[in-house]
C-alpha atoms as a PDB file:
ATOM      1  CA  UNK A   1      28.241  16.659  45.558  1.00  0.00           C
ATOM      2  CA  UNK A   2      28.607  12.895  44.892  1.00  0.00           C
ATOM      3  CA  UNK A   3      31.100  10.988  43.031  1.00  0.00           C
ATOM      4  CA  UNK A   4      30.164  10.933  39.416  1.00  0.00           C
ATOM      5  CA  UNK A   5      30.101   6.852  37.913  1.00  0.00           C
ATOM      6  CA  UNK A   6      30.200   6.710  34.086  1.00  0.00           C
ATOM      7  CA  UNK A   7      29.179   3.165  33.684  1.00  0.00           C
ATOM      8  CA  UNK A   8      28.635   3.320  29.721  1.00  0.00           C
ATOM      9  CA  UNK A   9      30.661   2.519  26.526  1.00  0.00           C
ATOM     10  CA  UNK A  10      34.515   3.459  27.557  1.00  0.00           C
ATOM     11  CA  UNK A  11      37.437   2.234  25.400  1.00  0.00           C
ATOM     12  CA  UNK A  12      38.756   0.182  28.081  1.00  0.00           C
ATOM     13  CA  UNK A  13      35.174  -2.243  27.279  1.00  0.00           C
ATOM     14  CA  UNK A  14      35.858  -1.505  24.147  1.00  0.00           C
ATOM     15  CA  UNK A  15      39.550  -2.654  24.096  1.00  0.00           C
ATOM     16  CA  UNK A  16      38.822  -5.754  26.237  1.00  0.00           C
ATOM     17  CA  UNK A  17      35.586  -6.622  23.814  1.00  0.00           C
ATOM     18  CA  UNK A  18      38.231  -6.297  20.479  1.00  0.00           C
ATOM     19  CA  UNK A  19      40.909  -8.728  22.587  1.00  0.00           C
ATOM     20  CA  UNK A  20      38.105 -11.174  23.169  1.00  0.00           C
ATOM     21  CA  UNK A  21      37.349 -11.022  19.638  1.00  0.00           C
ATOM     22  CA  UNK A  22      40.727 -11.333  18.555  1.00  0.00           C
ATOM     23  CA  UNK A  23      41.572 -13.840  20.745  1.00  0.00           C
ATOM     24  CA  UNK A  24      38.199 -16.110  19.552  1.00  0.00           C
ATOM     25  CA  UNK A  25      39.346 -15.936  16.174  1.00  0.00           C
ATOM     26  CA  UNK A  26      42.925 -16.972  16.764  1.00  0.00           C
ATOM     27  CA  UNK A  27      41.657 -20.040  17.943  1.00  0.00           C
ATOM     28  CA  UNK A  28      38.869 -21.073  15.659  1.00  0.00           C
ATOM     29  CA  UNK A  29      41.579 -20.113  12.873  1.00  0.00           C
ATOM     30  CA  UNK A  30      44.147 -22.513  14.394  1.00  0.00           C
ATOM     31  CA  UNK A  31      41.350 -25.676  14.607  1.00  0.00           C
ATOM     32  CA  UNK A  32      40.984 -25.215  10.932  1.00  0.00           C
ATOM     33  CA  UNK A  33      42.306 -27.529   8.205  1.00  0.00           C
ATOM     34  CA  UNK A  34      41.451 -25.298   5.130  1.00  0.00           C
ATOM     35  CA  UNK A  35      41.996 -21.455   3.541  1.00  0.00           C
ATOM     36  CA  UNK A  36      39.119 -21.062   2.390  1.00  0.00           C
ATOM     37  CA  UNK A  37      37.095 -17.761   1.646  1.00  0.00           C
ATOM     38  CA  UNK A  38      35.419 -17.813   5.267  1.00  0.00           C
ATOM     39  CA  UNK A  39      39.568 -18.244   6.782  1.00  0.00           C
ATOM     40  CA  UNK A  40      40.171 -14.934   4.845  1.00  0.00           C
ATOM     41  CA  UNK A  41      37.007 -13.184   6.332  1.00  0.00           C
ATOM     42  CA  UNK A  42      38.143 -14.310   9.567  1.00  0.00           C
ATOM     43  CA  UNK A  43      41.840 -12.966   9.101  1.00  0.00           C
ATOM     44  CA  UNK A  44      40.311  -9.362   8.095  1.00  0.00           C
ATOM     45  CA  UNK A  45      38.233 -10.089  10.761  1.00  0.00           C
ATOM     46  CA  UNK A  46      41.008 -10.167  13.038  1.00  0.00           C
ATOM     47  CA  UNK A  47      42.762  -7.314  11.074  1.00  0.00           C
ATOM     48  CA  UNK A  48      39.957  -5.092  11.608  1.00  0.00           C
ATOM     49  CA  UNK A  49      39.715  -5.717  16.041  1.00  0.00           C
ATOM     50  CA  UNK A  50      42.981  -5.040  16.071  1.00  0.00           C
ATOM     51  CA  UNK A  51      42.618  -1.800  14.665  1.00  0.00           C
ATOM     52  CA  UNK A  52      39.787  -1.139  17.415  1.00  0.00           C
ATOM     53  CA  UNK A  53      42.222  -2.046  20.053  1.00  0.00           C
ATOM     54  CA  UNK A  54      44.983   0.718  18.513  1.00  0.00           C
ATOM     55  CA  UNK A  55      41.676   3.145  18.294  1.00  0.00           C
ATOM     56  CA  UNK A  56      41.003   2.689  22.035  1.00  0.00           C
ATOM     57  CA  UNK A  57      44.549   3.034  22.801  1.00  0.00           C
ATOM     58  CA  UNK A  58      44.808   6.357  21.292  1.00  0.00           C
ATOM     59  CA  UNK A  59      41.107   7.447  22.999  1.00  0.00           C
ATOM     60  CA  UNK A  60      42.437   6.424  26.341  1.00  0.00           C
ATOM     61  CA  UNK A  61      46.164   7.991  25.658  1.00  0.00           C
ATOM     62  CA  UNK A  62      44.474  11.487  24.377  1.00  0.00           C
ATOM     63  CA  UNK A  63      42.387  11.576  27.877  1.00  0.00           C
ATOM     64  CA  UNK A  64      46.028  11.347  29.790  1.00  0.00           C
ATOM     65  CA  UNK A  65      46.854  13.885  27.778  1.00  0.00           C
ATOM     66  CA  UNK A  66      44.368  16.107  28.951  1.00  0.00           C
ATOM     67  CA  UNK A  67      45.143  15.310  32.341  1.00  0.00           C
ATOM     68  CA  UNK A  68      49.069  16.604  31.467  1.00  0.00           C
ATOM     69  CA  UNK A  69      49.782  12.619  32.256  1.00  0.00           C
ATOM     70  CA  UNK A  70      52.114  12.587  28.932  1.00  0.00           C
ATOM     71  CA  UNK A  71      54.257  10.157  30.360  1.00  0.00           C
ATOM     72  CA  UNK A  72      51.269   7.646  31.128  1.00  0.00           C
ATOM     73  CA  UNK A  73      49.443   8.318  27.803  1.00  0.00           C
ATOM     74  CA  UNK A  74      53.498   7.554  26.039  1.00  0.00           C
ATOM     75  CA  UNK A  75      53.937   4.412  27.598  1.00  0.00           C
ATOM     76  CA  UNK A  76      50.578   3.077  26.920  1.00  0.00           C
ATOM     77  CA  UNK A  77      50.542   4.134  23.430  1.00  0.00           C
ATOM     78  CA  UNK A  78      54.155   1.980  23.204  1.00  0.00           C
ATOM     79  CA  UNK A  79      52.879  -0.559  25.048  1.00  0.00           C
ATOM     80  CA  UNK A  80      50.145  -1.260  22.272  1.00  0.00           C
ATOM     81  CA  UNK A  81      52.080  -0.019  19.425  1.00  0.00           C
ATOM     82  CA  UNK A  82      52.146  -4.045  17.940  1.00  0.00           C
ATOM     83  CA  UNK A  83      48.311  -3.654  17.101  1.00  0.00           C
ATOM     84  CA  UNK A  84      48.724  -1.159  14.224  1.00  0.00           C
ATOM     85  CA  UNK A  85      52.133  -3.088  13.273  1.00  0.00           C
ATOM     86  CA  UNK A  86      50.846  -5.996  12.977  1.00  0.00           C
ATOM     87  CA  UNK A  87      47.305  -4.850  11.559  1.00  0.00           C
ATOM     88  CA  UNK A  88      49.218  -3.209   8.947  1.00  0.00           C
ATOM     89  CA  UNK A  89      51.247  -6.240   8.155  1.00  0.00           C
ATOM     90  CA  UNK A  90      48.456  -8.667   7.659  1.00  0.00           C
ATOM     91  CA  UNK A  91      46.734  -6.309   5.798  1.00  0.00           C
ATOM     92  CA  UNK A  92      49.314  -5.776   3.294  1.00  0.00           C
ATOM     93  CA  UNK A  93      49.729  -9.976   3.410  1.00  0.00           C
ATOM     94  CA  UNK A  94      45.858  -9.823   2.531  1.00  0.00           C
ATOM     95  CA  UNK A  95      45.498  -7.631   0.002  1.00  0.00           C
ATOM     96  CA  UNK A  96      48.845  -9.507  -1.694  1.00  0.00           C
ATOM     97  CA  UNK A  97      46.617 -12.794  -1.603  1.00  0.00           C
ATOM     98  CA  UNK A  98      49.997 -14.047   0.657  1.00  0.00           C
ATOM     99  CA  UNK A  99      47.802 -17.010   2.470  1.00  0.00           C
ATOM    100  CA  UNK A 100      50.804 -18.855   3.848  1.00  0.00           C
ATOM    101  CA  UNK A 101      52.300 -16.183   5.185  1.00  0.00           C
ATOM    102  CA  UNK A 102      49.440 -14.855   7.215  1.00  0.00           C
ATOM    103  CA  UNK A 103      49.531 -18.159   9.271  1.00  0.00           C
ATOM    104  CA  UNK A 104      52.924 -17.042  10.466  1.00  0.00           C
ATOM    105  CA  UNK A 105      51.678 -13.388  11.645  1.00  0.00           C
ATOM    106  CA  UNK A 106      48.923 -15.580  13.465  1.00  0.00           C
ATOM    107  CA  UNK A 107      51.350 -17.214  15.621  1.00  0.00           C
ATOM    108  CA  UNK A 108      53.166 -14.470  16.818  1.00  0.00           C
ATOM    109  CA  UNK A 109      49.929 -12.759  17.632  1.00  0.00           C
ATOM    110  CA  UNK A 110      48.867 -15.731  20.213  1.00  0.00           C
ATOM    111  CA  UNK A 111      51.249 -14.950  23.128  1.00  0.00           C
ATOM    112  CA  UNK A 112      49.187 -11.470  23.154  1.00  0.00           C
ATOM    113  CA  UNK A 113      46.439 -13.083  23.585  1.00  0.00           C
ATOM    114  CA  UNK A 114      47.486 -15.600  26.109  1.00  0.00           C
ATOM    115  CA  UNK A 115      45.900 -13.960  29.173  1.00  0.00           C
ATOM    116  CA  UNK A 116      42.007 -13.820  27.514  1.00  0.00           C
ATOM    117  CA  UNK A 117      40.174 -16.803  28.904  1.00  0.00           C
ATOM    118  CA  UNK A 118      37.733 -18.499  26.275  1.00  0.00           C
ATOM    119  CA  UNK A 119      35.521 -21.115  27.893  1.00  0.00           C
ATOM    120  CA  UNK A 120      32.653 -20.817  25.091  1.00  0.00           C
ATOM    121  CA  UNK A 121      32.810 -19.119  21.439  1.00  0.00           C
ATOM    122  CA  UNK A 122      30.520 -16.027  21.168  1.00  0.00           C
ATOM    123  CA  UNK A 123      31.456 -14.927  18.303  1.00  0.00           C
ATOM    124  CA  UNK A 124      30.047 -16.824  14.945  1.00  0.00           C
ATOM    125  CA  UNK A 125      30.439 -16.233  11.172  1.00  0.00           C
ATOM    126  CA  UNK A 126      27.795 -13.487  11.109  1.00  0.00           C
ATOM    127  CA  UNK A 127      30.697 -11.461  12.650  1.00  0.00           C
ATOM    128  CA  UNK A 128      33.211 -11.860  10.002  1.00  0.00           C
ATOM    129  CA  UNK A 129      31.158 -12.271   6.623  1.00  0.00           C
ATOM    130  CA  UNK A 130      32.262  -9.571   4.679  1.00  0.00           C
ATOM    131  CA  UNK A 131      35.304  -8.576   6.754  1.00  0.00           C
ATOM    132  CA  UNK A 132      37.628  -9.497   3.762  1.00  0.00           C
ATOM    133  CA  UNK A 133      36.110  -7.269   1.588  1.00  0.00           C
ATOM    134  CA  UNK A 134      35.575  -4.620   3.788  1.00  0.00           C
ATOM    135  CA  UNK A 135      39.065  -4.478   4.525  1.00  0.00           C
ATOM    136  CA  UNK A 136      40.296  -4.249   0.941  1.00  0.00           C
ATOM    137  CA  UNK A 137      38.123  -1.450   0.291  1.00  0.00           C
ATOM    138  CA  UNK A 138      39.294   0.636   2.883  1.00  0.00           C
ATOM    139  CA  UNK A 139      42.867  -0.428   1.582  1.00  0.00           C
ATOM    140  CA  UNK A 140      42.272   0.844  -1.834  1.00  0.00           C
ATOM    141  CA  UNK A 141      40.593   3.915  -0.773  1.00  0.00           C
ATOM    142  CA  UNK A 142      43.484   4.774   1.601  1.00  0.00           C
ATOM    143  CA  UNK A 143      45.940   4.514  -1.037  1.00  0.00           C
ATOM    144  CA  UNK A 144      44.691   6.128  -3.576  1.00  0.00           C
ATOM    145  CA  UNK A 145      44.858   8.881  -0.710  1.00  0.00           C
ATOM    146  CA  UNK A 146      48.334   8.444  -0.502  1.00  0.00           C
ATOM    147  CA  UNK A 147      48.907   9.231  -4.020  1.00  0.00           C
END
């Protein structure tokens, strides 16, 4: 029997698709001069990819589970345990309306970033219009939740 190649949708593309994303944003948000509206879609924007990266992290951790590689699936889950951190964070800073704050969050995030190699922009505003909102929605519905 031959060797079986999955070549479709895995959450390692996945992952690596979110950290170009993130990383794209992180530098059109940096060459900006304003907050604007569009600067807080592309914050949530940001918010919201780093939540897919923590999602793929758990998908790939649960399949080293099922192998009985807990020790694997631990250390990558710490490894990437900054994404849902700091998704959290910002989110919180968002929903607060904390602008000035959020550009210190943004920092910090860029050495995570470092190794993603952007030679051209592929992502454009039809990615992120909307994000802001988006993102506060699912805020308010999770808390009421909580209650």
């Amino acid at each position: 029997m031959g060797r079986i190649i999955r070549t479709g949708d895995t959450p390692a593309k996945r992952r690596n698709a979110h950290r170009r994303s993130c990383a794209e944003v992180i530098r059109l948000l940096a060459e900006r001069q304003v907050i604007d509206d569009e600067w807080g879609d592309m914050v949530a924007f940001l918010v919201l990819s780093l939540r897919g990266i923590g999602e793929t992290i758990e998908q790939s951790a649960l399949a080293w589970d099922d192998r009985n590689y807990w020790k694997k699936a631990e250390a990558l889950r710490h490894k990437w345990l900054w994404t849902t951190k700091k998704s959290d964070e910002i989110t919180q800073l968002i929903v607060d309306e904390q602008w000035q704050l959020i550009a210190t969050e943004l920092i910090s995030l860029i050495p995570y970033f470092a190794d993603v190699t952007i030679t051209t922009i592929t992502r454009g505003p039809d990615w992120w219009v909307g994000a802001r909102r988006a993102l506060v929605k699912q805020f308010e519905k999770t808390a009421t939740i909580d209650l």
